[in-house]
PDB file of N, CA and C in Angstrom:
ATOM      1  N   UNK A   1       8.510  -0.687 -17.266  1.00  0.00           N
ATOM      2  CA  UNK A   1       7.212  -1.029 -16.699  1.00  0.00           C
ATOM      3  C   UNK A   1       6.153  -0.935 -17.786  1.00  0.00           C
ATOM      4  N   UNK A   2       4.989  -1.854 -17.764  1.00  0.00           N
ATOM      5  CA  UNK A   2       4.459  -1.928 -18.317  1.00  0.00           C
ATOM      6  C   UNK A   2       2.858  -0.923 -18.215  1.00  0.00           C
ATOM      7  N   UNK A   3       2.060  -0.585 -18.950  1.00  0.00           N
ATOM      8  CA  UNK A   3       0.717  -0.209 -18.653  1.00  0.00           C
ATOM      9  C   UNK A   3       0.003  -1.028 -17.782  1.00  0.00           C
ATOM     10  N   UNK A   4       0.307  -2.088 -17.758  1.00  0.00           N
ATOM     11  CA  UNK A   4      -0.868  -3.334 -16.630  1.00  0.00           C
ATOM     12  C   UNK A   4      -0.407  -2.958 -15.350  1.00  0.00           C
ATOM     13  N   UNK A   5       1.298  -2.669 -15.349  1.00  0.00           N
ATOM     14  CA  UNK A   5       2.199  -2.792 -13.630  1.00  0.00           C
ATOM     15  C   UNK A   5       1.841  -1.372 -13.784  1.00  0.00           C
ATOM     16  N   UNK A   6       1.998  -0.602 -14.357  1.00  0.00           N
ATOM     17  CA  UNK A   6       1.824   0.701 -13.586  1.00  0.00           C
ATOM     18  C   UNK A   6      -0.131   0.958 -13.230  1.00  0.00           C
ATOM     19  N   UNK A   7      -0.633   0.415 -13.397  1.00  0.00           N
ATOM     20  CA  UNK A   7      -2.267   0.619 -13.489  1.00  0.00           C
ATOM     21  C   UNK A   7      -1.878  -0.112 -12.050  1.00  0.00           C
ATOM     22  N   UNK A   8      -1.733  -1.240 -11.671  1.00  0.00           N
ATOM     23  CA  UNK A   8      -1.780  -1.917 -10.609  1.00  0.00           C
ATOM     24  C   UNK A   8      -1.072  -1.322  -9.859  1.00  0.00           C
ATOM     25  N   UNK A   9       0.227  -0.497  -9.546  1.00  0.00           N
ATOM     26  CA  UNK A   9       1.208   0.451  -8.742  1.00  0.00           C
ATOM     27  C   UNK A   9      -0.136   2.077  -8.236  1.00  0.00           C
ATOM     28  N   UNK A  10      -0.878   2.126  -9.262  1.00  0.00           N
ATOM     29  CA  UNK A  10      -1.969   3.296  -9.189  1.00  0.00           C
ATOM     30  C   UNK A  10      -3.149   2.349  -8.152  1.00  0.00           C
ATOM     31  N   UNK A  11      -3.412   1.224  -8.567  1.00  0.00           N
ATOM     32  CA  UNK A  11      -4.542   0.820  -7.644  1.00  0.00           C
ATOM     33  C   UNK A  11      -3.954   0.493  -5.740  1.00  0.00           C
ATOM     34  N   UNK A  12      -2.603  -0.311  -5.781  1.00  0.00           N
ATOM     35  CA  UNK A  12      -1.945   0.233  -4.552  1.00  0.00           C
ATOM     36  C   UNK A  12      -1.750   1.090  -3.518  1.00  0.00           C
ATOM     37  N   UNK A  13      -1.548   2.171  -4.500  1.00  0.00           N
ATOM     38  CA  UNK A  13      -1.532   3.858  -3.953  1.00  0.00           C
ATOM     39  C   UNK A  13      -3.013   3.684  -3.401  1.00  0.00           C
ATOM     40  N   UNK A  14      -4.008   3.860  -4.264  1.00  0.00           N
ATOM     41  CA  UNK A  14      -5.264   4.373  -3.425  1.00  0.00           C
ATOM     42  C   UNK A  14      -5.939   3.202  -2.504  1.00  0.00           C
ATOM     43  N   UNK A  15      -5.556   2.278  -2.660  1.00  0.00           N
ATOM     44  CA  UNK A  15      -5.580   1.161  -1.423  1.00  0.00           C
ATOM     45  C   UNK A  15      -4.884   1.301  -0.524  1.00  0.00           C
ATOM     46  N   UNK A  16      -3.934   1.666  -0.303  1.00  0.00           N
ATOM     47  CA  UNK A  16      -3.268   2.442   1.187  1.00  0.00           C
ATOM     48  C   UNK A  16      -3.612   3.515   1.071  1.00  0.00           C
ATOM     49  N   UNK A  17      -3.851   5.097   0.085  1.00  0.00           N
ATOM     50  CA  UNK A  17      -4.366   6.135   1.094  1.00  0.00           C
ATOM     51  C   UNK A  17      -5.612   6.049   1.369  1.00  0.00           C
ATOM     52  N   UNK A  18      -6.741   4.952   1.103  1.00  0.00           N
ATOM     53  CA  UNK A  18      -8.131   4.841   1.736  1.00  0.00           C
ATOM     54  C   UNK A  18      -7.724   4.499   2.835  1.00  0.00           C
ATOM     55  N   UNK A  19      -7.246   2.949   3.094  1.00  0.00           N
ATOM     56  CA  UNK A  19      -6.927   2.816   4.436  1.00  0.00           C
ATOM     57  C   UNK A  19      -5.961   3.766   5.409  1.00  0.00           C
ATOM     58  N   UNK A  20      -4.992   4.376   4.735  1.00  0.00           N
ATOM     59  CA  UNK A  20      -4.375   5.911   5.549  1.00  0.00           C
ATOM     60  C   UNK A  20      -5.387   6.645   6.165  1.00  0.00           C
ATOM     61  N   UNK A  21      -6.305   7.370   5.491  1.00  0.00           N
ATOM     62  CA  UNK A  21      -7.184   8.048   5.622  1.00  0.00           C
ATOM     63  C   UNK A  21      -8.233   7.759   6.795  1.00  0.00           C
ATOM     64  N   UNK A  22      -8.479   6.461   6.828  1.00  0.00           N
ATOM     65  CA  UNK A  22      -9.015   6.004   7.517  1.00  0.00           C
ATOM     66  C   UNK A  22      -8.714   5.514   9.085  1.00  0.00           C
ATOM     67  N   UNK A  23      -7.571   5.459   8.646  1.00  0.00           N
ATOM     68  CA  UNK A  23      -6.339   5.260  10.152  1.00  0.00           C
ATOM     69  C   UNK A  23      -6.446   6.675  10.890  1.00  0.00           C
ATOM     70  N   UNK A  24      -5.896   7.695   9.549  1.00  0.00           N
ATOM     71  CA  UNK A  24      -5.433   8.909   9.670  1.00  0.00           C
ATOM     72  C   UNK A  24      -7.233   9.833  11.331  1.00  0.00           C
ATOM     73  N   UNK A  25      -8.111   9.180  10.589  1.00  0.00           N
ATOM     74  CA  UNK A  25      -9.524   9.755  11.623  1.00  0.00           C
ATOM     75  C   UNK A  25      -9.635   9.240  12.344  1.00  0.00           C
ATOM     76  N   UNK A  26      -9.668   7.698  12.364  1.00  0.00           N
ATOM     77  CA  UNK A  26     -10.331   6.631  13.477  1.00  0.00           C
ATOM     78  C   UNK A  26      -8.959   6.618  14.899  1.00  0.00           C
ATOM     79  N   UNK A  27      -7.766   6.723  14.641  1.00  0.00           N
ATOM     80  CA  UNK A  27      -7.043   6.549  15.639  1.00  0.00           C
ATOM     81  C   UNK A  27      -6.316   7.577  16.542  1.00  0.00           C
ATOM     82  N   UNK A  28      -6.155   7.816  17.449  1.00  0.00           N
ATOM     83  CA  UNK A  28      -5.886   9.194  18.188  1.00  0.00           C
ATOM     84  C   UNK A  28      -4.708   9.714  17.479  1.00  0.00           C
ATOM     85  N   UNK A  29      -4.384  10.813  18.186  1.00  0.00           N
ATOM     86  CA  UNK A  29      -3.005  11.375  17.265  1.00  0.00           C
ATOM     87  C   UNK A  29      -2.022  10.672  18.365  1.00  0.00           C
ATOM     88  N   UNK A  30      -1.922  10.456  19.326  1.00  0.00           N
ATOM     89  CA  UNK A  30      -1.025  10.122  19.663  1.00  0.00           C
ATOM     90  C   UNK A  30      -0.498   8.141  19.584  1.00  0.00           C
ATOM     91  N   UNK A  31      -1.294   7.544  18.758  1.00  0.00           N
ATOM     92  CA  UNK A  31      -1.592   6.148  18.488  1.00  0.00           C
ATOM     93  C   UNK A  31      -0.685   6.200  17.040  1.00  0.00           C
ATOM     94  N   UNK A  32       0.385   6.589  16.592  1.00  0.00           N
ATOM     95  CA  UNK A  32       1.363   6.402  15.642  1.00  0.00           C
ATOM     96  C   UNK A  32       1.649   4.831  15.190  1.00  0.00           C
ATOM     97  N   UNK A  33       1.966   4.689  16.431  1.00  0.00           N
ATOM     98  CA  UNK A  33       2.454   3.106  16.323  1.00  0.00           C
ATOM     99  C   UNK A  33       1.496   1.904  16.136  1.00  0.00           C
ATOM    100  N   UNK A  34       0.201   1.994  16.251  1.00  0.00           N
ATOM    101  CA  UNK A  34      -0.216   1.230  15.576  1.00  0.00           C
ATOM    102  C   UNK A  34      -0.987   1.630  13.954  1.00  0.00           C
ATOM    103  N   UNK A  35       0.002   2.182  13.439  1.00  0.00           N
ATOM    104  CA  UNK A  35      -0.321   2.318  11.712  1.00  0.00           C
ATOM    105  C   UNK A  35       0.033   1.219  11.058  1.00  0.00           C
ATOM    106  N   UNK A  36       1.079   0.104  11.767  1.00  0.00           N
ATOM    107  CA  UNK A  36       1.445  -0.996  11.327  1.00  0.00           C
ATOM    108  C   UNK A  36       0.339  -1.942  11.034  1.00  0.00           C
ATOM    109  N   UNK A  37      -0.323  -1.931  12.083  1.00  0.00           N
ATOM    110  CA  UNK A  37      -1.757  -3.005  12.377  1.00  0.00           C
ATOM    111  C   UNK A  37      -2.088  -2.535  11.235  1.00  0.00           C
ATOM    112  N   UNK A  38      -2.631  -1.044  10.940  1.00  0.00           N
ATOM    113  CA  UNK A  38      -3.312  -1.059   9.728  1.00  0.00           C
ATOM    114  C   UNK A  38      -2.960  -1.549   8.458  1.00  0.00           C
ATOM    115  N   UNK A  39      -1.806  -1.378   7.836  1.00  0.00           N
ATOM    116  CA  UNK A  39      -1.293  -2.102   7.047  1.00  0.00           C
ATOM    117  C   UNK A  39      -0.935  -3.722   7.059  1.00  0.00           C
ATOM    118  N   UNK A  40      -0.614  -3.966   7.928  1.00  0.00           N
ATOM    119  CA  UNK A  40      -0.259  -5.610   8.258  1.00  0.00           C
ATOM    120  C   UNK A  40      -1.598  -6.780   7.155  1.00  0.00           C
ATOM    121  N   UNK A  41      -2.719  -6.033   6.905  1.00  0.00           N
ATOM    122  CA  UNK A  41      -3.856  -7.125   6.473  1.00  0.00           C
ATOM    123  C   UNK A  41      -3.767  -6.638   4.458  1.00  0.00           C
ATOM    124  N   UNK A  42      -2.844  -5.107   4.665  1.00  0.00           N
ATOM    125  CA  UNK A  42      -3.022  -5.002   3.120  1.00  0.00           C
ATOM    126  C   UNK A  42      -1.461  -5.813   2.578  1.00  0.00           C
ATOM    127  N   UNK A  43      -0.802  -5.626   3.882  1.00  0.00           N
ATOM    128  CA  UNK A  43       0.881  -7.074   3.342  1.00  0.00           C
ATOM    129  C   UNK A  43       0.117  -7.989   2.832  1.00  0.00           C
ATOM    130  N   UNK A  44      -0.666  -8.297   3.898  1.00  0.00           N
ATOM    131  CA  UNK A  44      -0.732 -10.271   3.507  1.00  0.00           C
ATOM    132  C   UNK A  44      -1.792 -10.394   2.185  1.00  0.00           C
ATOM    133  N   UNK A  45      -2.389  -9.724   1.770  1.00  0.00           N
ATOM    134  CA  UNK A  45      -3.416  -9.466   0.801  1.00  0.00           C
ATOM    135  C   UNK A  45      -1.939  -9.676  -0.797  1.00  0.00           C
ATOM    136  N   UNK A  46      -0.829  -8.814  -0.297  1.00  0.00           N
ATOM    137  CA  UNK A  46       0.011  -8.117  -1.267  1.00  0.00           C
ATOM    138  C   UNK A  46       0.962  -9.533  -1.646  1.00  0.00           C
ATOM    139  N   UNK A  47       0.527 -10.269  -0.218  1.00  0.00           N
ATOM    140  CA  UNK A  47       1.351 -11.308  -0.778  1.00  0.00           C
ATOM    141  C   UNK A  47       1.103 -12.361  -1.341  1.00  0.00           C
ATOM    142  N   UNK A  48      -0.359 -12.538  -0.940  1.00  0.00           N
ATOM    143  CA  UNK A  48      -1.023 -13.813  -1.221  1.00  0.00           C
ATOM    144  C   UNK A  48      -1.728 -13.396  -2.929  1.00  0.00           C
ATOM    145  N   UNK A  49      -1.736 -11.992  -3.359  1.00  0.00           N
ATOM    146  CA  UNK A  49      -1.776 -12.267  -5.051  1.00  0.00           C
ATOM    147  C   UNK A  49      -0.741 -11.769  -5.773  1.00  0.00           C
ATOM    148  N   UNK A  50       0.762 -12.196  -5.213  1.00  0.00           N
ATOM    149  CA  UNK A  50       2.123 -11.548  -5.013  1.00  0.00           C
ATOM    150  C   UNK A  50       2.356 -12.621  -6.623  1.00  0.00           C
ATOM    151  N   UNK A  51       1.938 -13.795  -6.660  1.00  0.00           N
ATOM    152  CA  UNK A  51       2.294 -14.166  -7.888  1.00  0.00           C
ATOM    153  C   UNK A  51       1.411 -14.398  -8.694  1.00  0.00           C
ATOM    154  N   UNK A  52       0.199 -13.755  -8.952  1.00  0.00           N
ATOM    155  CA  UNK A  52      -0.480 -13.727 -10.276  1.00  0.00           C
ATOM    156  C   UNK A  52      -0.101 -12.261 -10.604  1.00  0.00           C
ATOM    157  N   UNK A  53       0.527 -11.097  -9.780  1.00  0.00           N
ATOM    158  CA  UNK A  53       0.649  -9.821  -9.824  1.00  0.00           C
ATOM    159  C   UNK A  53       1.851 -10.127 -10.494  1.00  0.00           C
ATOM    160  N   UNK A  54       3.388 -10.818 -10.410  1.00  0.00           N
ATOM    161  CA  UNK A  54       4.316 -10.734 -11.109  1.00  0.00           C
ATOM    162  C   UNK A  54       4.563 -10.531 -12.531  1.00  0.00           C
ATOM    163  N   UNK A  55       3.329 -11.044 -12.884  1.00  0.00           N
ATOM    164  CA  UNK A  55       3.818 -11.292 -14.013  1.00  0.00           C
ATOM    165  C   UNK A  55       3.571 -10.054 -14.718  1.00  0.00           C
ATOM    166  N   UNK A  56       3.135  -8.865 -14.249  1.00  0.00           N
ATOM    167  CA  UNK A  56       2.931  -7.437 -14.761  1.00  0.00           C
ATOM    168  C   UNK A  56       3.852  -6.920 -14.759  1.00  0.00           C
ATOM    169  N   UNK A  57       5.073  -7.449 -14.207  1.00  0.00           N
ATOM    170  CA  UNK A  57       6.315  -6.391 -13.483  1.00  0.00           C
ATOM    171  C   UNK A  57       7.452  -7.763 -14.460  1.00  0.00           C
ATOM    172  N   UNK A  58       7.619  -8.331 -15.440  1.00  0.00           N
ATOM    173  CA  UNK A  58       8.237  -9.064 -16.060  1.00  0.00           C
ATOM    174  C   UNK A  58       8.600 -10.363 -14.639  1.00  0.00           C
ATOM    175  N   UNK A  59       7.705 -11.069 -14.260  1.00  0.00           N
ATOM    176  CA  UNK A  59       7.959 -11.999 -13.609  1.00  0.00           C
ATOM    177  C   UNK A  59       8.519 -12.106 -12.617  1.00  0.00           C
ATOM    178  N   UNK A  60       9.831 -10.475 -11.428  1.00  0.00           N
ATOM    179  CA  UNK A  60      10.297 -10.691 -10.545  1.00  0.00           C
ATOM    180  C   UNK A  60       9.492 -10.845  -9.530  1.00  0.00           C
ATOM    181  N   UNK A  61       9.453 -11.561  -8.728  1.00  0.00           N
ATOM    182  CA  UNK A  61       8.672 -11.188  -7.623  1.00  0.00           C
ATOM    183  C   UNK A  61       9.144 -10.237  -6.273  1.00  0.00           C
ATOM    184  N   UNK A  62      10.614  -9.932  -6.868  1.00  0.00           N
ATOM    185  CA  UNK A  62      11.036  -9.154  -5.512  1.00  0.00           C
ATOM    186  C   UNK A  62      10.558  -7.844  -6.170  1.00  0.00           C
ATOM    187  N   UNK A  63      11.147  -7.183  -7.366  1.00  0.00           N
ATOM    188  CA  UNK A  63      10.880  -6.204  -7.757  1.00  0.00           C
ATOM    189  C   UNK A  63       9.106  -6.051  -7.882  1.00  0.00           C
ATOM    190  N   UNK A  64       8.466  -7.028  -7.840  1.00  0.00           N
ATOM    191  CA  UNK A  64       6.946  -6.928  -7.831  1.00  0.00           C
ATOM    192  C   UNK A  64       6.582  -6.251  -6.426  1.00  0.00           C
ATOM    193  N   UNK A  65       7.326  -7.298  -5.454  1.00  0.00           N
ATOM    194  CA  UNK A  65       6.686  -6.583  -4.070  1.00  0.00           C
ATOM    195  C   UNK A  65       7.557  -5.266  -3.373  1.00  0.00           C
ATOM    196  N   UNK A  66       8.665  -4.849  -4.085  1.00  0.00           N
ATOM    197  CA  UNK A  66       9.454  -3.630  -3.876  1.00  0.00           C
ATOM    198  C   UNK A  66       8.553  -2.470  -4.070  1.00  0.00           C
ATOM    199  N   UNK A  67       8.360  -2.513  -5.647  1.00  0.00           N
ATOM    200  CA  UNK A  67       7.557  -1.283  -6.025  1.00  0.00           C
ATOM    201  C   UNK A  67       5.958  -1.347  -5.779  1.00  0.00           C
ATOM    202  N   UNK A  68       5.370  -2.248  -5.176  1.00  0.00           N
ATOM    203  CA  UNK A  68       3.445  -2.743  -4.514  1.00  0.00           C
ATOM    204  C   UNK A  68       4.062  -2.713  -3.013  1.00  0.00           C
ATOM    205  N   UNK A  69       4.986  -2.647  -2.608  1.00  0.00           N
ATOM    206  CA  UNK A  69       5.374  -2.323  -1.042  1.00  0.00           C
ATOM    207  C   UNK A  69       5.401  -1.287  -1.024  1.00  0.00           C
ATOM    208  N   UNK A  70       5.718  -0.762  -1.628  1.00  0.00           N
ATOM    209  CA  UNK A  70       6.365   0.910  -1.303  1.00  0.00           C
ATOM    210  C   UNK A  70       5.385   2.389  -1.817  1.00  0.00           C
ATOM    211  N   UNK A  71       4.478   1.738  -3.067  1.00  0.00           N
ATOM    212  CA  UNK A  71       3.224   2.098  -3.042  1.00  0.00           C
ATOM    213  C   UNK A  71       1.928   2.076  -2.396  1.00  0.00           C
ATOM    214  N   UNK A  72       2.369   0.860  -1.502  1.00  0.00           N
ATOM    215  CA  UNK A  72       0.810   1.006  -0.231  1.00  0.00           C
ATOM    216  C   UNK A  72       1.225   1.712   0.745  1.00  0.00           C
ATOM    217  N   UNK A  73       2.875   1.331   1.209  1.00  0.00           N
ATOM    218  CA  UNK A  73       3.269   2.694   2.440  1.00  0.00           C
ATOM    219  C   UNK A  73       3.444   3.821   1.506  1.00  0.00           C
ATOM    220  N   UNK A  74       3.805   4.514   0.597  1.00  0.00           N
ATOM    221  CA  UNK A  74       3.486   6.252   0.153  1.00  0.00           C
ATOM    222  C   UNK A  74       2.087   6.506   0.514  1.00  0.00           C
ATOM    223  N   UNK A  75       1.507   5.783  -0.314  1.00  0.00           N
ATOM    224  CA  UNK A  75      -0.051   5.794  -0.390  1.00  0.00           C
ATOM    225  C   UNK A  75      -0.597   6.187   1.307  1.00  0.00           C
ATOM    226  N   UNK A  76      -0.530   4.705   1.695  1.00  0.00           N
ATOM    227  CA  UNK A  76      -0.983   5.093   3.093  1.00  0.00           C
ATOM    228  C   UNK A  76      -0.753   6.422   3.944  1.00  0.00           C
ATOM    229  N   UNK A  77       1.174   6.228   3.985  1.00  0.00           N
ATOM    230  CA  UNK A  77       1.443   7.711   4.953  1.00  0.00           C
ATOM    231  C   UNK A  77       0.920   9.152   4.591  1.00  0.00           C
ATOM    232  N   UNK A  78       0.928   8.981   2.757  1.00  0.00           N
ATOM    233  CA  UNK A  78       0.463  10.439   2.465  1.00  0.00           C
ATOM    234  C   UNK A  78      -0.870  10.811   3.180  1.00  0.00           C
ATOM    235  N   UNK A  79      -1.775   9.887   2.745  1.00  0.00           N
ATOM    236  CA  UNK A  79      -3.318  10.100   3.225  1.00  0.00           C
ATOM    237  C   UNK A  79      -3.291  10.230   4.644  1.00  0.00           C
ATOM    238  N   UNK A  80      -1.813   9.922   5.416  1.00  0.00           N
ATOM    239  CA  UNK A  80      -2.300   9.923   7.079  1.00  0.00           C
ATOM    240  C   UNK A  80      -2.306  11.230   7.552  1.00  0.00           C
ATOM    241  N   UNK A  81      -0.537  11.882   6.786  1.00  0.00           N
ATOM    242  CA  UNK A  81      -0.317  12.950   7.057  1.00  0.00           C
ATOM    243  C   UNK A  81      -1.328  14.118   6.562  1.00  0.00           C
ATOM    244  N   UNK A  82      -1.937  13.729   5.669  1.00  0.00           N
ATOM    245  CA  UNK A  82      -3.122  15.028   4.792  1.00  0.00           C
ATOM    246  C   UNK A  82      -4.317  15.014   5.886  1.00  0.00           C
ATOM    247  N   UNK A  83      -4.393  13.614   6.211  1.00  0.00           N
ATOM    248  CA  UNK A  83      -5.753  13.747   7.161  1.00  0.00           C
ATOM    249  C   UNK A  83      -5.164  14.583   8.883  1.00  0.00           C
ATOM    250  N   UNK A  84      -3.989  14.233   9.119  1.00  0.00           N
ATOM    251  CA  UNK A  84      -3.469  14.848  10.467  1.00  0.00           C
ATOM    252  C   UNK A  84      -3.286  15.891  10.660  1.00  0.00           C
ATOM    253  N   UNK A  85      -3.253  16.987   9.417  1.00  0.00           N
ATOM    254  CA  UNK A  85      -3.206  18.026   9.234  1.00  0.00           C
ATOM    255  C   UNK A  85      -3.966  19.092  10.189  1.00  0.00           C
TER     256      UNK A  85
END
């Protein structure tokens, strides 16, 4: 990985735990299931600059949206669970 993909894997993270965080207050505790909704608008965001983002990650685009997938859900759940606390 490069310095550009990992800077962008860091901006991910705190783009899902803002919106975590934000889930994590605004929605009851017992409203789990819609944490999806919350994320669902940072997918389509993830996908629609899914290929000017590749090319940070040597051009895959699966491995692009593996490791920018999996950094907005850490991101997100951490900030949900810290705020549910």
């Amino acid at each position: 990985m490069t310095p550009r993909s990992v800077g962008i894997a860091i901006v991910v993270v705190a783009f899902g735990g803002i919106a975590g965080a934000i889930a994590g207050k605004l929605l009851p505790p017992e409203a789990f299931r819609y944490t999806g909704f919350c994320l669902a608008p940072l997918f389509l965001l993830l996908e629609v600059l899914l290929g000017r983002l590749a090319g940070s990650f040597g051009g895959d685009r699966n491995i692009t949206r593996l490791v920018l997938a999996g950094a907005l859900v850490g991101g997100f759940y951490a900030a949900w669970l810290y705020v549910r606390q």
